[in-house]
C-alpha atoms as a PDB file:
ATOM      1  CA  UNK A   1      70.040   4.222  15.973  1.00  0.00           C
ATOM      2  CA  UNK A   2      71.334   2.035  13.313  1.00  0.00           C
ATOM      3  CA  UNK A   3      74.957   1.040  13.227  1.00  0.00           C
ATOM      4  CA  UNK A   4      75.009   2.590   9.621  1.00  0.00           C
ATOM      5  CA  UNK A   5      74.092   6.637  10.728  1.00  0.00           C
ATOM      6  CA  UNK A   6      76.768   6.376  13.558  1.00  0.00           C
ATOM      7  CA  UNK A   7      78.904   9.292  13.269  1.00  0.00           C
ATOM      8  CA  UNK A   8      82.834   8.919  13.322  1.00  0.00           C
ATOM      9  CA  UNK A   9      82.969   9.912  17.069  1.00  0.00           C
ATOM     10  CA  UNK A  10      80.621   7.332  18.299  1.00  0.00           C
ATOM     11  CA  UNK A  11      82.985   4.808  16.814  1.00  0.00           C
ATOM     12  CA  UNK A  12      86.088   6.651  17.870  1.00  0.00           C
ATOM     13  CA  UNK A  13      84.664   6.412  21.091  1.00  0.00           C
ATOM     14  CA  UNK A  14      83.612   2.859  21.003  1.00  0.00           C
ATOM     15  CA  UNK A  15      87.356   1.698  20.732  1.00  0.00           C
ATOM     16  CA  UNK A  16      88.017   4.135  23.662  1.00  0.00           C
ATOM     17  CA  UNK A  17      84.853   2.758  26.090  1.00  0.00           C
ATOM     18  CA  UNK A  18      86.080  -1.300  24.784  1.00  0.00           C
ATOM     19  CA  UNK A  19      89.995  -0.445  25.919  1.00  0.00           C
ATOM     20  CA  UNK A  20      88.870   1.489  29.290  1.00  0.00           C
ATOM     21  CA  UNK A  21      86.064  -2.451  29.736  1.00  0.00           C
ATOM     22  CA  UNK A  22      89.622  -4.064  29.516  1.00  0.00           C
ATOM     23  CA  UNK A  23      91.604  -1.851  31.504  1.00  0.00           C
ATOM     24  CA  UNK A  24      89.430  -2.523  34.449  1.00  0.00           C
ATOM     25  CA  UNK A  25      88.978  -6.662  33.532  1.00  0.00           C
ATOM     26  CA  UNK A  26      92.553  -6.839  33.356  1.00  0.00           C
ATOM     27  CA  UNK A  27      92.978  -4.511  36.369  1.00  0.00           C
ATOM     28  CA  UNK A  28      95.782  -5.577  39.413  1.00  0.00           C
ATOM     29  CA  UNK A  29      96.552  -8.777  36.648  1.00  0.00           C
ATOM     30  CA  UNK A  30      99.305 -10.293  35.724  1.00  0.00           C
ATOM     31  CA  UNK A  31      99.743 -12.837  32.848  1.00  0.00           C
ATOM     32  CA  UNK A  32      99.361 -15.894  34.928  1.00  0.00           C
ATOM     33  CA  UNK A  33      96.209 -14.798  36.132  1.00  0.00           C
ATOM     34  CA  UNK A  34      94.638 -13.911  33.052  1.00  0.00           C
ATOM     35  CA  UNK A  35      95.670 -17.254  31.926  1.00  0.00           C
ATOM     36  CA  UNK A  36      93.625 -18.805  35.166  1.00  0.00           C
ATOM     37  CA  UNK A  37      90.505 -16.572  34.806  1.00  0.00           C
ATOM     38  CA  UNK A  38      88.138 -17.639  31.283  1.00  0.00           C
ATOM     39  CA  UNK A  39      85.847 -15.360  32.499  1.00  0.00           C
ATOM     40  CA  UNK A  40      88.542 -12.469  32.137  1.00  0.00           C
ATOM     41  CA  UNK A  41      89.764 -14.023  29.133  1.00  0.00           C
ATOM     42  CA  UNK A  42      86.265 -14.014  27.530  1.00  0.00           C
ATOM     43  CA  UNK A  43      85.454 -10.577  28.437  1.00  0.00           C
ATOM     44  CA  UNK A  44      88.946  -9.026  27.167  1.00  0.00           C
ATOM     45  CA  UNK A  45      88.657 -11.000  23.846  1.00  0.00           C
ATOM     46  CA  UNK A  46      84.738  -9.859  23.254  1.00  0.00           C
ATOM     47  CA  UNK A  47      86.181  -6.181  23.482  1.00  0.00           C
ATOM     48  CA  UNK A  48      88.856  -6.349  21.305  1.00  0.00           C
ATOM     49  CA  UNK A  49      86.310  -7.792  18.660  1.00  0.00           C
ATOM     50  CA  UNK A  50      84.651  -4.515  19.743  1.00  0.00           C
ATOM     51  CA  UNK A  51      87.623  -2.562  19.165  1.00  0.00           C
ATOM     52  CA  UNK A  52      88.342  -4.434  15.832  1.00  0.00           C
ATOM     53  CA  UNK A  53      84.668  -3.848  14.824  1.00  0.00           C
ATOM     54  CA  UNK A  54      84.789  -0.536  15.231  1.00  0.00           C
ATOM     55  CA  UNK A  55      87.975   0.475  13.332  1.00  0.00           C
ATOM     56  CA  UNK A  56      86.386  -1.621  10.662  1.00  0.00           C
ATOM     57  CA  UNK A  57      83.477   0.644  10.708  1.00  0.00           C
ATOM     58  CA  UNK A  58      85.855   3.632  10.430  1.00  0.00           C
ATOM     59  CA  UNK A  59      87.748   2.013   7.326  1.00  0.00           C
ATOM     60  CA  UNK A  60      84.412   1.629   5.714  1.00  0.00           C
ATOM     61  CA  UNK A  61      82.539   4.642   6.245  1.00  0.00           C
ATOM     62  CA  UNK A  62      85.102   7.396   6.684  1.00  0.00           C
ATOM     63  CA  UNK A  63      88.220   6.206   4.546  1.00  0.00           C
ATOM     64  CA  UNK A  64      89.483   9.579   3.754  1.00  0.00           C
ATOM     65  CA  UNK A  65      89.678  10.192   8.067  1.00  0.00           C
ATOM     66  CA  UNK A  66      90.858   6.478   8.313  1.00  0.00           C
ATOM     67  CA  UNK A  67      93.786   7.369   5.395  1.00  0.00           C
ATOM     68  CA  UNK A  68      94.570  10.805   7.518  1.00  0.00           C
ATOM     69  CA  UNK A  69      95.287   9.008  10.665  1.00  0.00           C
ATOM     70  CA  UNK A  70      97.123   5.780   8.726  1.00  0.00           C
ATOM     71  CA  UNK A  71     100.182   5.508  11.611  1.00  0.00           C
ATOM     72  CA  UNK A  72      96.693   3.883  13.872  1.00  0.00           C
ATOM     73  CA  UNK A  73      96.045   0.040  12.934  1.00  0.00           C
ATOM     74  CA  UNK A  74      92.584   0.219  12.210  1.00  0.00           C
ATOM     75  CA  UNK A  75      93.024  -2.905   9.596  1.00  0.00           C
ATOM     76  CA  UNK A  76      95.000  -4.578  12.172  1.00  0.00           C
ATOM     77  CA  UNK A  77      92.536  -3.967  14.270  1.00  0.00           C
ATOM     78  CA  UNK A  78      89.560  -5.608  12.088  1.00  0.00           C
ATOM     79  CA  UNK A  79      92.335  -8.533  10.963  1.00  0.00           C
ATOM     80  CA  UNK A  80      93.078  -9.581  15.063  1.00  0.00           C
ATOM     81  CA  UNK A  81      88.727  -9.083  15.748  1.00  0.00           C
ATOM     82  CA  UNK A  82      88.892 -11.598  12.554  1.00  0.00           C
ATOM     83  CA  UNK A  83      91.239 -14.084  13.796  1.00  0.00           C
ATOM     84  CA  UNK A  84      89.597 -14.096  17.203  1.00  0.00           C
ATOM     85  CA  UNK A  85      85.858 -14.551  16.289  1.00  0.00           C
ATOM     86  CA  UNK A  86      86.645 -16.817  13.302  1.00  0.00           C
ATOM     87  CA  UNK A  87      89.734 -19.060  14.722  1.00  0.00           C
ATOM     88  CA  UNK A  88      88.315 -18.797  18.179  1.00  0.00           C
ATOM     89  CA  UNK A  89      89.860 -22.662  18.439  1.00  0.00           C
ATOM     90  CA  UNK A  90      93.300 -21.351  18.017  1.00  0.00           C
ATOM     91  CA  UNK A  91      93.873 -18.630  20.550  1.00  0.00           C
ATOM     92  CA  UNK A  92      97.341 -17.535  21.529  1.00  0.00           C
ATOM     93  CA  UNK A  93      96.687 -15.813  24.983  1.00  0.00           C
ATOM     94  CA  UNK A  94     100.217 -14.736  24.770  1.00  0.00           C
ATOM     95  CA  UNK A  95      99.567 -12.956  22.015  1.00  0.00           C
ATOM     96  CA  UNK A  96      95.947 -11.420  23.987  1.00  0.00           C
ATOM     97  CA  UNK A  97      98.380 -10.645  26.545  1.00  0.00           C
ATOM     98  CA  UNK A  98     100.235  -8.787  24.581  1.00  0.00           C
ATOM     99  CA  UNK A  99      97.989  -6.733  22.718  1.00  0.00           C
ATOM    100  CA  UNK A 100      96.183  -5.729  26.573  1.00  0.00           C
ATOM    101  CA  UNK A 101      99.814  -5.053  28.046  1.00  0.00           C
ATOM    102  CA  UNK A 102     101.445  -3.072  25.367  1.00  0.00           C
ATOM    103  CA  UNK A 103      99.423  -2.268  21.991  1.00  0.00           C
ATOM    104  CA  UNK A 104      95.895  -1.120  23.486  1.00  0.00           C
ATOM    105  CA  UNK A 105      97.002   1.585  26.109  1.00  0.00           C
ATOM    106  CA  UNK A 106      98.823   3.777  23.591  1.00  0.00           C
ATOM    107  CA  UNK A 107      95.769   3.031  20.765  1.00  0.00           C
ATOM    108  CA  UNK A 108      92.920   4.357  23.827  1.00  0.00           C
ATOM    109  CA  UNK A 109      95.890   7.671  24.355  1.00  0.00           C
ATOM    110  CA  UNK A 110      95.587   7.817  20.344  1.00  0.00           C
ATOM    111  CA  UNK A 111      91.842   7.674  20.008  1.00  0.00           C
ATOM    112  CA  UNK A 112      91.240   9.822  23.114  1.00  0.00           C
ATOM    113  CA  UNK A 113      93.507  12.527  21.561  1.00  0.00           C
ATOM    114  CA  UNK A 114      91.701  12.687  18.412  1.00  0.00           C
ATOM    115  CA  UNK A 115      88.229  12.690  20.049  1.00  0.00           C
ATOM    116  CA  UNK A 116      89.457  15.955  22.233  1.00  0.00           C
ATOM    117  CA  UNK A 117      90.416  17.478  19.485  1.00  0.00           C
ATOM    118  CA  UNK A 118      87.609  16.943  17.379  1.00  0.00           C
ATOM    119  CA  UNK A 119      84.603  20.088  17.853  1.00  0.00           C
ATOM    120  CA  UNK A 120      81.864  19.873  19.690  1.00  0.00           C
ATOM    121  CA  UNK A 121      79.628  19.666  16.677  1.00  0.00           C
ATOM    122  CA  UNK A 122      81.075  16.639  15.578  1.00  0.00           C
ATOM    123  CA  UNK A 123      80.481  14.433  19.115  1.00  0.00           C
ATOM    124  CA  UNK A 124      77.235  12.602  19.225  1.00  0.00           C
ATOM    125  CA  UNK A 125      74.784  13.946  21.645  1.00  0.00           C
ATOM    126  CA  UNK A 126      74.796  12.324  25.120  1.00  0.00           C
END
């Protein structure tokens, strides 16, 4: 399927399937040792591209459901994927840290509760 005839659900739930990937990379972690592990650090900062991709998607191709739900940061989203594919060089893992610790837990709670209340009809098939 093309990335253009996704429906808003399958990128809904791409943000929520990226967040639960870095729940479980960043599992039993504390800052220091995501600071050790590049491996972690690589995998966490691929899915918050993935997150940031995603909300981009949403922005673009369903504004009016992207402008209903405008207390969610789906252009902060696409600015921090932005910064981290394009100024890869200049990293702040504090500020990765952060956004694992304290910003991506309550947007996957978000998301989630919009996908369970959204019908049947409009989820993509499994």
């Amino acid at each position: 399927m093309s990335k253009d005839t996704l429906r808003l659900t399958a990128y809904l739930e791409h943000i929520v399937e990226a967040i639960q990937r870095i729940e479980r990379y960043s599992e039993d972690m504390d800052k220091s040792m995501f600071e050790a592990s590049e491996l972690v650090q690589d995998a966490i900062i691929r899915n918050i591209e993935v997150v940031g991709e995603a909300a981009n998607n949403i922005l673009k191709r369903y504004p009016d459901f992207a402008a209903a739900h405008s207390g969610l940061p789906w252009g902060k989203a696409y600015g921090t994927r932005n910064a981290l594919a394009h100024g890869y060089y200049q990293i702040d893992l504090d500020i990765v840290w952060n956004t694992v610790t304290n910003i991506l837990p309550s947007l996957r709670n978000d998301i989630q509760a919009l996908l369970d209340g959204m019908g049947d009809n409009d989820k993509p098939a499994a």
